[in-house]
ModelCIF file with pLDDT and N, C-alpha, C, O atoms, coordinates in Angstrom:
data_MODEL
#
_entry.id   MODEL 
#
_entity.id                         1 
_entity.type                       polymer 
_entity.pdbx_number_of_molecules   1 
#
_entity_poly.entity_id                      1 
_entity_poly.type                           'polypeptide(L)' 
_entity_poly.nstd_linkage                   no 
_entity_poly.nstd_monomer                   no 
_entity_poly.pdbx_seq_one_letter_code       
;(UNK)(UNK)(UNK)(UNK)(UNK)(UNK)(UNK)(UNK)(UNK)(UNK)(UNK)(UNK)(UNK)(UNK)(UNK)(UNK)
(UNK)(UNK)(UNK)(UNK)(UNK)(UNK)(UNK)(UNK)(UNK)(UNK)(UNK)(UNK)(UNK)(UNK)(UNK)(UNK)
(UNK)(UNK)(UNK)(UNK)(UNK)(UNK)(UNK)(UNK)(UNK)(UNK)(UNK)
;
_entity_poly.pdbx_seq_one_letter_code_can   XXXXXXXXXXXXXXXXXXXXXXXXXXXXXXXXXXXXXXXXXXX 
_entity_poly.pdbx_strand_id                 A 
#
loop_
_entity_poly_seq.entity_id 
_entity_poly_seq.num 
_entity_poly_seq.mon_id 
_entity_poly_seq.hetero 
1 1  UNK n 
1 2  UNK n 
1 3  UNK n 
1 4  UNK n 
1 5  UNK n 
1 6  UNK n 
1 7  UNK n 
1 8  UNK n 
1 9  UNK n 
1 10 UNK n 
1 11 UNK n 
1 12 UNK n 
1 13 UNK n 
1 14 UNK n 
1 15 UNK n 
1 16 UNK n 
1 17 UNK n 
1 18 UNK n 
1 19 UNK n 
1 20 UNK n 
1 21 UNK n 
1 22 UNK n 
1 23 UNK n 
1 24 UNK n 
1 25 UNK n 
1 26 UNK n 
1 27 UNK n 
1 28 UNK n 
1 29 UNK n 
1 30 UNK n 
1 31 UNK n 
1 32 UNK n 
1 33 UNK n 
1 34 UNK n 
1 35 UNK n 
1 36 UNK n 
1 37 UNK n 
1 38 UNK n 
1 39 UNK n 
1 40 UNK n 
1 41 UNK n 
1 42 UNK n 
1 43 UNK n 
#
_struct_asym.id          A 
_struct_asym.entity_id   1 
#
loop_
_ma_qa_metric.id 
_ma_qa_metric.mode 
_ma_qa_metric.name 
_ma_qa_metric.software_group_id 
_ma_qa_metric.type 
1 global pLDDT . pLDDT 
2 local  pLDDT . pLDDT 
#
_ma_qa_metric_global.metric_id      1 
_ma_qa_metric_global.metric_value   94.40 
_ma_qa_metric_global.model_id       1 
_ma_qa_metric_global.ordinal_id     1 
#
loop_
_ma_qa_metric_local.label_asym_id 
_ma_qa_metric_local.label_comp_id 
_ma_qa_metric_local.label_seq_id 
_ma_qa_metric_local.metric_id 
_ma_qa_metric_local.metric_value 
_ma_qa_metric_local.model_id 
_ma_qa_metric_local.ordinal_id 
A UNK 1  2 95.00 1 1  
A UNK 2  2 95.00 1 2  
A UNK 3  2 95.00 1 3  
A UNK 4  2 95.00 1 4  
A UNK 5  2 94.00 1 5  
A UNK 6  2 94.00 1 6  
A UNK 7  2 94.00 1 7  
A UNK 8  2 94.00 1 8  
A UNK 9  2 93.00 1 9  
A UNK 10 2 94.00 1 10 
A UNK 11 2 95.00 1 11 
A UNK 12 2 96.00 1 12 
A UNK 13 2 93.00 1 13 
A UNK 14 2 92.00 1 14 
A UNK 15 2 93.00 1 15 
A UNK 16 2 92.00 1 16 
A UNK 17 2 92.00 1 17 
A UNK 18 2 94.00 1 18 
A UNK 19 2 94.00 1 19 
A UNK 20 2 93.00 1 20 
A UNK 21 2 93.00 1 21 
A UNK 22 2 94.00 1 22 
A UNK 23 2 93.00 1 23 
A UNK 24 2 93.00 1 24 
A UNK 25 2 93.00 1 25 
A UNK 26 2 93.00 1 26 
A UNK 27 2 93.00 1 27 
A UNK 28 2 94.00 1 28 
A UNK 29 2 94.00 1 29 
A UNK 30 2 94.00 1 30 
A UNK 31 2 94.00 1 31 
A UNK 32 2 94.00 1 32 
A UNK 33 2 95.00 1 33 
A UNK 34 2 96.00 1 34 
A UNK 35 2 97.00 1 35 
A UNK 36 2 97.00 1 36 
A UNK 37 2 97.00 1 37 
A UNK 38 2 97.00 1 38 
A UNK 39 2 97.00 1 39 
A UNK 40 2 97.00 1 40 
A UNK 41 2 96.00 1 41 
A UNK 42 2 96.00 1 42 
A UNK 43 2 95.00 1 43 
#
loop_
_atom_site.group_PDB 
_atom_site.id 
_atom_site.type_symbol 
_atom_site.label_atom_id 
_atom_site.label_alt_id 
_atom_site.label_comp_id 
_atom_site.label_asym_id 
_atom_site.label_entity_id 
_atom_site.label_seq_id 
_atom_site.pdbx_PDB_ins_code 
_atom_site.Cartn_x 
_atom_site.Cartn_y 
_atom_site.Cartn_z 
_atom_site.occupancy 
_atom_site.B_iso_or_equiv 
_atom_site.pdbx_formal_charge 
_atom_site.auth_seq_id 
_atom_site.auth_comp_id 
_atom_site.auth_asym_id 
_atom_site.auth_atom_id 
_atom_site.pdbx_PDB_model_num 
ATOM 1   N N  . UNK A 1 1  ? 0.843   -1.209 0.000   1.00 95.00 ? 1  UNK A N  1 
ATOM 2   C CA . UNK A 1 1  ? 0.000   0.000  0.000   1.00 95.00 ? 1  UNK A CA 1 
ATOM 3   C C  . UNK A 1 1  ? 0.877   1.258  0.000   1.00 95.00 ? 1  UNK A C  1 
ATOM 4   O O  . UNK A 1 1  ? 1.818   1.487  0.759   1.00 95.00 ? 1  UNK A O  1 
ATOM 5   N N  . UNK A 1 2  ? 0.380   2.068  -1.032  1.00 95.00 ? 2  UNK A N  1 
ATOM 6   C CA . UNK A 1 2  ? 1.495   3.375  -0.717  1.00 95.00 ? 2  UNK A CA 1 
ATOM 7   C C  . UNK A 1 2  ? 2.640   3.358  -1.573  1.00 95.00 ? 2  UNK A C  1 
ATOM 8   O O  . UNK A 1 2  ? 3.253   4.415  -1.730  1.00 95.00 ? 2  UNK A O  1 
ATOM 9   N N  . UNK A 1 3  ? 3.056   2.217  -2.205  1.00 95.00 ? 3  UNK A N  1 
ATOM 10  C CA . UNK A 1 3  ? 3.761   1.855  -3.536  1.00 95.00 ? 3  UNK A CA 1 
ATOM 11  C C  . UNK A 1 3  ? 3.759   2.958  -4.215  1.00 95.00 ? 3  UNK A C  1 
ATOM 12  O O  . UNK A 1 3  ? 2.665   3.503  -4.067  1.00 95.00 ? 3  UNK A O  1 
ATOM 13  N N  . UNK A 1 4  ? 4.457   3.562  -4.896  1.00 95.00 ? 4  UNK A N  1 
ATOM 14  C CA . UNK A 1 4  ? 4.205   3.846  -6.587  1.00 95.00 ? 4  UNK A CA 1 
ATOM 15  C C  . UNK A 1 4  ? 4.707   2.976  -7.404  1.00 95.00 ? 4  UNK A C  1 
ATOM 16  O O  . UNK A 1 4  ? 5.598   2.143  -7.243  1.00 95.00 ? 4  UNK A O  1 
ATOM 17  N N  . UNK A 1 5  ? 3.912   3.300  -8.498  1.00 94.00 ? 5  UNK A N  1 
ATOM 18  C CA . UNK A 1 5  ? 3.684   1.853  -9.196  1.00 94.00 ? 5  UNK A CA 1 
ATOM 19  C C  . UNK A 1 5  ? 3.378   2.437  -10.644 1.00 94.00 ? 5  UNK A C  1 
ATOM 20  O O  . UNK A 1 5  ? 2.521   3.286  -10.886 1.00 94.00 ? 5  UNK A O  1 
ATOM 21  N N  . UNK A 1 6  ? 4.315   1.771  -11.658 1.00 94.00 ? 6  UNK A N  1 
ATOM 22  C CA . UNK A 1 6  ? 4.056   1.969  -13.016 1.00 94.00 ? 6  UNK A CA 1 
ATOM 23  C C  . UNK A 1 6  ? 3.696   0.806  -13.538 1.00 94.00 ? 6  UNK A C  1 
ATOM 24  O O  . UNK A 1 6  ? 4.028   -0.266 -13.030 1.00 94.00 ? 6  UNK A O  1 
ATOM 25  N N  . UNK A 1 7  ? 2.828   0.932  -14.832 1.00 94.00 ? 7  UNK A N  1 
ATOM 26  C CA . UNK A 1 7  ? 1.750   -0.208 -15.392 1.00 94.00 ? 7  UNK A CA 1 
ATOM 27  C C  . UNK A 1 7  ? 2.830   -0.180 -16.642 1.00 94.00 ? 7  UNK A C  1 
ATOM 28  O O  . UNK A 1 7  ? 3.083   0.862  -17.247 1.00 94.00 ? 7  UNK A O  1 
ATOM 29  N N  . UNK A 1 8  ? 3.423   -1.425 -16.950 1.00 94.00 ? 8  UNK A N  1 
ATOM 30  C CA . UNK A 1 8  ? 4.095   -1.425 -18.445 1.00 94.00 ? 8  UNK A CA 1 
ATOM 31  C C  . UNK A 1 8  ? 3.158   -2.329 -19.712 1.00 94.00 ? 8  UNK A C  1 
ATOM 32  O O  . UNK A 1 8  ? 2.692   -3.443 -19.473 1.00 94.00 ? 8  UNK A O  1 
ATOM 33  N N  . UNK A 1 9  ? 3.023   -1.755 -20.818 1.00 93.00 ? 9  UNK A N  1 
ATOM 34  C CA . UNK A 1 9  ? 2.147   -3.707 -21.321 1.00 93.00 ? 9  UNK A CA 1 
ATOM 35  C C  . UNK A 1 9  ? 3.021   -2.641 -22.345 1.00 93.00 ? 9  UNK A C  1 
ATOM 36  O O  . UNK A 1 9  ? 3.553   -1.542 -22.190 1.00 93.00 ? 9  UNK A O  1 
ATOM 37  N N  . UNK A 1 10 ? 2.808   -3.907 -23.837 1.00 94.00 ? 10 UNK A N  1 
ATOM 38  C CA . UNK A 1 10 ? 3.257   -3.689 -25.022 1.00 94.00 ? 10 UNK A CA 1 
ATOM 39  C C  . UNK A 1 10 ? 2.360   -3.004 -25.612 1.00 94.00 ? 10 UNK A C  1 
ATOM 40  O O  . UNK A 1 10 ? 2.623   -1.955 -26.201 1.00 94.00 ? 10 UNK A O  1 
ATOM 41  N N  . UNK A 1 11 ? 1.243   -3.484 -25.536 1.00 95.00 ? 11 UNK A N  1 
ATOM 42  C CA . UNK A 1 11 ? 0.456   -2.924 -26.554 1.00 95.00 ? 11 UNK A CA 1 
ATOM 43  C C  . UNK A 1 11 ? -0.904  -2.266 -25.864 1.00 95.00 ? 11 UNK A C  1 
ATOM 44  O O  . UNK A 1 11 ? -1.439  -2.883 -24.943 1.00 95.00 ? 11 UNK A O  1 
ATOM 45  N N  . UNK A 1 12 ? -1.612  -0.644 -26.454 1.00 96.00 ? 12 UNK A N  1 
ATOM 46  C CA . UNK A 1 12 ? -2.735  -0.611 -25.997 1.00 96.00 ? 12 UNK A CA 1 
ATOM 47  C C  . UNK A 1 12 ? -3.398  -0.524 -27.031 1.00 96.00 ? 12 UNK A C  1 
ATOM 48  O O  . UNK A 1 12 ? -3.011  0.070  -28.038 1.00 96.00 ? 12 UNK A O  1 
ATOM 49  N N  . UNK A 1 13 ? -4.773  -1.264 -26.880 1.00 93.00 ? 13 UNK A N  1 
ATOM 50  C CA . UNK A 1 13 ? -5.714  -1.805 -27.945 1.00 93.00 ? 13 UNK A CA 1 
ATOM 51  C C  . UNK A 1 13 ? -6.939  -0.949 -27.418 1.00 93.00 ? 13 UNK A C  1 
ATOM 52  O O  . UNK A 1 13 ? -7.006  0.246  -27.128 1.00 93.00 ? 13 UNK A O  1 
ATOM 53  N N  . UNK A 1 14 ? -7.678  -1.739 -27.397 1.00 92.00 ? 14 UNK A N  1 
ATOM 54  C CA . UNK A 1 14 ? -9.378  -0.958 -26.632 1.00 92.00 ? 14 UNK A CA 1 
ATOM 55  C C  . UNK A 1 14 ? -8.832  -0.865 -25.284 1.00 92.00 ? 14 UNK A C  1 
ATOM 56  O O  . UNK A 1 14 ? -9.650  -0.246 -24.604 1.00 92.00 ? 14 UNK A O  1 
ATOM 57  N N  . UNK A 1 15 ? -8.044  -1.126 -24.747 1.00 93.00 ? 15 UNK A N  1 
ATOM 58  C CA . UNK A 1 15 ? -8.061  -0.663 -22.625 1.00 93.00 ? 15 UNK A CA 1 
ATOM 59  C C  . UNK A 1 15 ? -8.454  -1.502 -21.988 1.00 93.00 ? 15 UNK A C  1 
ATOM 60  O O  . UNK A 1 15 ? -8.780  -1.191 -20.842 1.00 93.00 ? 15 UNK A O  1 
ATOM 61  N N  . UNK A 1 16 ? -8.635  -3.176 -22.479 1.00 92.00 ? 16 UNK A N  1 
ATOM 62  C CA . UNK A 1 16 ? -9.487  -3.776 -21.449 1.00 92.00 ? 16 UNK A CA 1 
ATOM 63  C C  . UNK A 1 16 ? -8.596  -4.252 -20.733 1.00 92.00 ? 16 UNK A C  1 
ATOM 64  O O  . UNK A 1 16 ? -9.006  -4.428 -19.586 1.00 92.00 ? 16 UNK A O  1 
ATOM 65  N N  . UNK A 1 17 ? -7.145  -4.659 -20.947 1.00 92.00 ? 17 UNK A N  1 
ATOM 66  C CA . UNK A 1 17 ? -6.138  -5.461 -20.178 1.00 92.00 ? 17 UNK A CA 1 
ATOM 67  C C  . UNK A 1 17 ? -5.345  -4.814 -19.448 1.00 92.00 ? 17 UNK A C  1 
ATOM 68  O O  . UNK A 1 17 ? -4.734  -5.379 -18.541 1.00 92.00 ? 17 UNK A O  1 
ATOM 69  N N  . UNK A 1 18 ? -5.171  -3.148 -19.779 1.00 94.00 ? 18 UNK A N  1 
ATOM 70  C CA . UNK A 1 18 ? -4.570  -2.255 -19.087 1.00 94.00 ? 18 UNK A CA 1 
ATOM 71  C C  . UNK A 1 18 ? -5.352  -1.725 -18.025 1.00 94.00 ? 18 UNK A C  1 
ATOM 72  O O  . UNK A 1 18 ? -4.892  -1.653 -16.885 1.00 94.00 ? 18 UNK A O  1 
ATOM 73  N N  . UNK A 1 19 ? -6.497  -1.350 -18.314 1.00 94.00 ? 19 UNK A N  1 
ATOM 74  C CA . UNK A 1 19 ? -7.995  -1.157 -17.299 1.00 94.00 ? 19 UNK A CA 1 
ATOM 75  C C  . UNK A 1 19 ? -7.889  -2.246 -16.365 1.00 94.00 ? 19 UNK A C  1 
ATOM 76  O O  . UNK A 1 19 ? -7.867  -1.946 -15.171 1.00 94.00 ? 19 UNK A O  1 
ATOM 77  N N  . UNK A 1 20 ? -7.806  -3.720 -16.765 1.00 93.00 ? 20 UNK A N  1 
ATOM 78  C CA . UNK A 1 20 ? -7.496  -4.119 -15.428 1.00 93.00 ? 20 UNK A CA 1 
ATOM 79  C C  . UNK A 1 20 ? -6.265  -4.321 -13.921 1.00 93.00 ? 20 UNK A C  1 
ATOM 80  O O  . UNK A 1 20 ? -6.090  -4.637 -12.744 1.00 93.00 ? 20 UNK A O  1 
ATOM 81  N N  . UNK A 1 21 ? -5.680  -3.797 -15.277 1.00 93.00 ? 21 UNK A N  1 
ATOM 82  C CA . UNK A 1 21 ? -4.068  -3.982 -14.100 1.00 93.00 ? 21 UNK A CA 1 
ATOM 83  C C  . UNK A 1 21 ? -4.248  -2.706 -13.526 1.00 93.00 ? 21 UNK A C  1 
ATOM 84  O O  . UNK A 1 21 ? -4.062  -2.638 -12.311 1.00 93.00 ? 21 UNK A O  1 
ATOM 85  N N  . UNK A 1 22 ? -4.564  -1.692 -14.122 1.00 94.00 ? 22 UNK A N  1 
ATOM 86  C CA . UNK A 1 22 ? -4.846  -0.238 -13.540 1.00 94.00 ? 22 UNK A CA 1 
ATOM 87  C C  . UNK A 1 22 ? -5.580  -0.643 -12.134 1.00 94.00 ? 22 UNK A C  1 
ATOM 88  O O  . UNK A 1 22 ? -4.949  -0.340 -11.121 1.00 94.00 ? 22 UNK A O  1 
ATOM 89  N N  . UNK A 1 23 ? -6.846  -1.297 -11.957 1.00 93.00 ? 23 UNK A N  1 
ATOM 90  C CA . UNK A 1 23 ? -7.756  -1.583 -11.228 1.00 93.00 ? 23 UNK A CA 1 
ATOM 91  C C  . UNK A 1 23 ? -6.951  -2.535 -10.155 1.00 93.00 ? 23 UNK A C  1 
ATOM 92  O O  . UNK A 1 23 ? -6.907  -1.994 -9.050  1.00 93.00 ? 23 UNK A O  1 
ATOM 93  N N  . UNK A 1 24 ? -6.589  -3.251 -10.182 1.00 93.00 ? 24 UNK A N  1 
ATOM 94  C CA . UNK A 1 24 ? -5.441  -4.151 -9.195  1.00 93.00 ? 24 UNK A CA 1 
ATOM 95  C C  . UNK A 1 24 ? -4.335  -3.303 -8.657  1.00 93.00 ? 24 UNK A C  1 
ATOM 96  O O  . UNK A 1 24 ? -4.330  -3.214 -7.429  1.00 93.00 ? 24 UNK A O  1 
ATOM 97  N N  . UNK A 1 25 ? -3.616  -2.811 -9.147  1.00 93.00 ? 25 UNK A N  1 
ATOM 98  C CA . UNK A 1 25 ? -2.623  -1.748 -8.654  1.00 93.00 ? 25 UNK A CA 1 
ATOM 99  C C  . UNK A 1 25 ? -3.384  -0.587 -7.567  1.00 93.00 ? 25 UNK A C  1 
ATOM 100 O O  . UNK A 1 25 ? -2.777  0.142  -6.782  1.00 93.00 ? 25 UNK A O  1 
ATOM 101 N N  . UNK A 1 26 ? -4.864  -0.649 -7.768  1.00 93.00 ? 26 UNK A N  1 
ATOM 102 C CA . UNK A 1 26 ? -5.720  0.427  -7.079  1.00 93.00 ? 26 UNK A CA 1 
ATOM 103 C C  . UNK A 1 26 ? -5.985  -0.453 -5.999  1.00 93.00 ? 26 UNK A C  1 
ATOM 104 O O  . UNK A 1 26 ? -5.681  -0.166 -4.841  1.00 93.00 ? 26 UNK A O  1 
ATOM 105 N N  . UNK A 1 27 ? -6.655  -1.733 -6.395  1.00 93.00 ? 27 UNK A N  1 
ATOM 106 C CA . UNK A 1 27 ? -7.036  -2.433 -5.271  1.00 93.00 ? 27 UNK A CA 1 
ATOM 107 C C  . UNK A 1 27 ? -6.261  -3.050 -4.324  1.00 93.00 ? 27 UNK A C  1 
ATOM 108 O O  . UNK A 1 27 ? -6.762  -3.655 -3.377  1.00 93.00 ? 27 UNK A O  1 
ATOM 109 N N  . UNK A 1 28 ? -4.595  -2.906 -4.572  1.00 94.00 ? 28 UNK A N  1 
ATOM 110 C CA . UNK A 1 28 ? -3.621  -3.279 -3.986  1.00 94.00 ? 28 UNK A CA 1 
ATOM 111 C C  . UNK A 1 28 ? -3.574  -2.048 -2.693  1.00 94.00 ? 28 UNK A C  1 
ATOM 112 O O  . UNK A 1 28 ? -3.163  -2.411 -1.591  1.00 94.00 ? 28 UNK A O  1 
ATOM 113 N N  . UNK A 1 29 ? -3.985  -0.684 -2.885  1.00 94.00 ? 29 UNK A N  1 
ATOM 114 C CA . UNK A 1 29 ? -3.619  -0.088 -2.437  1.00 94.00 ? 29 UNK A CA 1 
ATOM 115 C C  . UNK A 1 29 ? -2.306  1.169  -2.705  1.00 94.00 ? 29 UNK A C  1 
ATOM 116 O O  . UNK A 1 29 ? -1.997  2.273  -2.257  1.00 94.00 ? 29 UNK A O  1 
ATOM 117 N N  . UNK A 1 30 ? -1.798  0.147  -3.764  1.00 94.00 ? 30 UNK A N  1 
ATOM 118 C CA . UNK A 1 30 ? -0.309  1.797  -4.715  1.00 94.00 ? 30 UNK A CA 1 
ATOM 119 C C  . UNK A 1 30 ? -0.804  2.526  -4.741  1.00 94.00 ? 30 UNK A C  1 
ATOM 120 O O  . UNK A 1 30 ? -2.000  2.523  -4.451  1.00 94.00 ? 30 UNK A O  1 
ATOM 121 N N  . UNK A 1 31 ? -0.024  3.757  -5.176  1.00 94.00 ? 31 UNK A N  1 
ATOM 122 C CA . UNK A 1 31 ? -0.024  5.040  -6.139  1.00 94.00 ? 31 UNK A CA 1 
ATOM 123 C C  . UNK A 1 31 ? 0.416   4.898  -7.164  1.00 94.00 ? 31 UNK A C  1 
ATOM 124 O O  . UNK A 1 31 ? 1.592   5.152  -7.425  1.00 94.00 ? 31 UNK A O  1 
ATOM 125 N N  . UNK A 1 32 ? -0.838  4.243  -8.390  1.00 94.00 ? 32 UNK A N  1 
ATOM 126 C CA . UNK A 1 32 ? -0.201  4.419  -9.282  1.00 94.00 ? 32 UNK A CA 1 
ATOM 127 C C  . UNK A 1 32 ? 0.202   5.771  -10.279 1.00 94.00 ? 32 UNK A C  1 
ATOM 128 O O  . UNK A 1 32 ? -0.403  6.819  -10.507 1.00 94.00 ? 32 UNK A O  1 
ATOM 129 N N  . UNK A 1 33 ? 1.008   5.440  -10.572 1.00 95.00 ? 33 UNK A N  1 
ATOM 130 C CA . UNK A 1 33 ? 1.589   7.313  -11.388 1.00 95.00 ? 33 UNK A CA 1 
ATOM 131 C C  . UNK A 1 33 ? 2.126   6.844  -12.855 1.00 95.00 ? 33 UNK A C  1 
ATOM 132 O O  . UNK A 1 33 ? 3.229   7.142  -13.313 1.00 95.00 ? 33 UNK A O  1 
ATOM 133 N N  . UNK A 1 34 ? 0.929   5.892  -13.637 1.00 96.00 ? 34 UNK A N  1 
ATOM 134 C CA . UNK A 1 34 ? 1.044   6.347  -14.518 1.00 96.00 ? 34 UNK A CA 1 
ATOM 135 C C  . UNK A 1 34 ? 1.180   4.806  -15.645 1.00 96.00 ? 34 UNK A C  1 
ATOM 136 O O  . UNK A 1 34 ? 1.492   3.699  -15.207 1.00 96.00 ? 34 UNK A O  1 
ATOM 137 N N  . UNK A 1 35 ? 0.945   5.026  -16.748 1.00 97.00 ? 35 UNK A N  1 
ATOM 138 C CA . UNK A 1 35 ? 0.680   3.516  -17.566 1.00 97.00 ? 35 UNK A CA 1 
ATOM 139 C C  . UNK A 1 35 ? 1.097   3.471  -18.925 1.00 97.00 ? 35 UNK A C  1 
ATOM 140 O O  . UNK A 1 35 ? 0.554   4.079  -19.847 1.00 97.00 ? 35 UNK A O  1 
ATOM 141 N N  . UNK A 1 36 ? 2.485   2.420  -19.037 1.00 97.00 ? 36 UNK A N  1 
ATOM 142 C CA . UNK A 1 36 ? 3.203   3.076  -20.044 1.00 97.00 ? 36 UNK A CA 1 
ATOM 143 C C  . UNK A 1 36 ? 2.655   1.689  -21.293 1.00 97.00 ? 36 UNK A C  1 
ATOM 144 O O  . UNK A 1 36 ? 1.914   0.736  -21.051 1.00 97.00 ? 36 UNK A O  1 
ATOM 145 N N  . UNK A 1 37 ? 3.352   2.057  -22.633 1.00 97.00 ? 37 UNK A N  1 
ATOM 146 C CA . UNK A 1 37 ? 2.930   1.188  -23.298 1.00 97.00 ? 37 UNK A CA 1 
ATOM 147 C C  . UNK A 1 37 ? 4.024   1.544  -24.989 1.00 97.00 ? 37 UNK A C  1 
ATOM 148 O O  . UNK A 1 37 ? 4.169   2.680  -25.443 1.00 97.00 ? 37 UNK A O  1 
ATOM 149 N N  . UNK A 1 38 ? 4.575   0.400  -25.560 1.00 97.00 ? 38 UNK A N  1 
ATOM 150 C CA . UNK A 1 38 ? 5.636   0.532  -26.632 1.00 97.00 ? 38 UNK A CA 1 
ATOM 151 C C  . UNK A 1 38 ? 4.755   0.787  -27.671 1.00 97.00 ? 38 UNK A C  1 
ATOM 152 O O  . UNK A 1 38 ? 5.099   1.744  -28.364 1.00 97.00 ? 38 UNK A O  1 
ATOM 153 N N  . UNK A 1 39 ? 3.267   -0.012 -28.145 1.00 97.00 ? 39 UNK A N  1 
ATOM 154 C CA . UNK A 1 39 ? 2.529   0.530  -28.870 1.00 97.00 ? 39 UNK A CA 1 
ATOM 155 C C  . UNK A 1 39 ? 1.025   0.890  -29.209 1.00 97.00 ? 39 UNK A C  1 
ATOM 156 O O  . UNK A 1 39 ? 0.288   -0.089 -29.322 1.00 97.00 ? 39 UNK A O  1 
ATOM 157 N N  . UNK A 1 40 ? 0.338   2.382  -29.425 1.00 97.00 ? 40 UNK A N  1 
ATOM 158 C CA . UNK A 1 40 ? -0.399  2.617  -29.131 1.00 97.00 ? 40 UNK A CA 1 
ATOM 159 C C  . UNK A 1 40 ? -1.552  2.627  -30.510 1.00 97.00 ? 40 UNK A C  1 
ATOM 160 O O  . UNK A 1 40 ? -1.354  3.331  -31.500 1.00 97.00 ? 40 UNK A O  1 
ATOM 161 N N  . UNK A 1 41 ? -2.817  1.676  -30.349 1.00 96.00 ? 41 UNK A N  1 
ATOM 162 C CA . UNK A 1 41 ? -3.508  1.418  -31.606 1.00 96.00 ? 41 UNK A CA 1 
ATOM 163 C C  . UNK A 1 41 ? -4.517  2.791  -31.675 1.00 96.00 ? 41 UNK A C  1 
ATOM 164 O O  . UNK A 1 41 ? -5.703  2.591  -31.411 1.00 96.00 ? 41 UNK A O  1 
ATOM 165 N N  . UNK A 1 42 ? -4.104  4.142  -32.012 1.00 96.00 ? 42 UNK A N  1 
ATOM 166 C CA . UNK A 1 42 ? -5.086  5.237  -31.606 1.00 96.00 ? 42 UNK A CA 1 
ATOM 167 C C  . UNK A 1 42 ? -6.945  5.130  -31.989 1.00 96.00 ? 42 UNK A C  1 
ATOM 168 O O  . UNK A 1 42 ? -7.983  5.651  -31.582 1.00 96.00 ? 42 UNK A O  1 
ATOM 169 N N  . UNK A 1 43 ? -6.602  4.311  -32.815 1.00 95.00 ? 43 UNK A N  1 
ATOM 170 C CA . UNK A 1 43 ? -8.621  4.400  -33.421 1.00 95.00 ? 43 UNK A CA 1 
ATOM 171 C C  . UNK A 1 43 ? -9.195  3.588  -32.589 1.00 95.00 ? 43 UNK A C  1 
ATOM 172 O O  . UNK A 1 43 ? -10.408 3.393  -32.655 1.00 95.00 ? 43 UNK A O  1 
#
């Protein structure tokens, strides 16, 4: 609890797999600061 905490994935698509790690990192209790990603599908 109280962590900061960065979210890494490869890829963001629609948000559903990053949305959940986002949500676990919350329910863990971190601070997360922030959710990185190598490639981003904008449409």
């Amino acid at each position: 609890p109280g962590e900061r905490t960065l979210v890494i994935d490869d890829l963001l698509a629609t948000g559903g797999t990053a949305a959940a790690a986002k949500a676990l990192v919350e329910k863990l209790g971190a601070d997360l600061v922030g959710v990185a990603f190598i490639v981003e599908l904008d449409d």
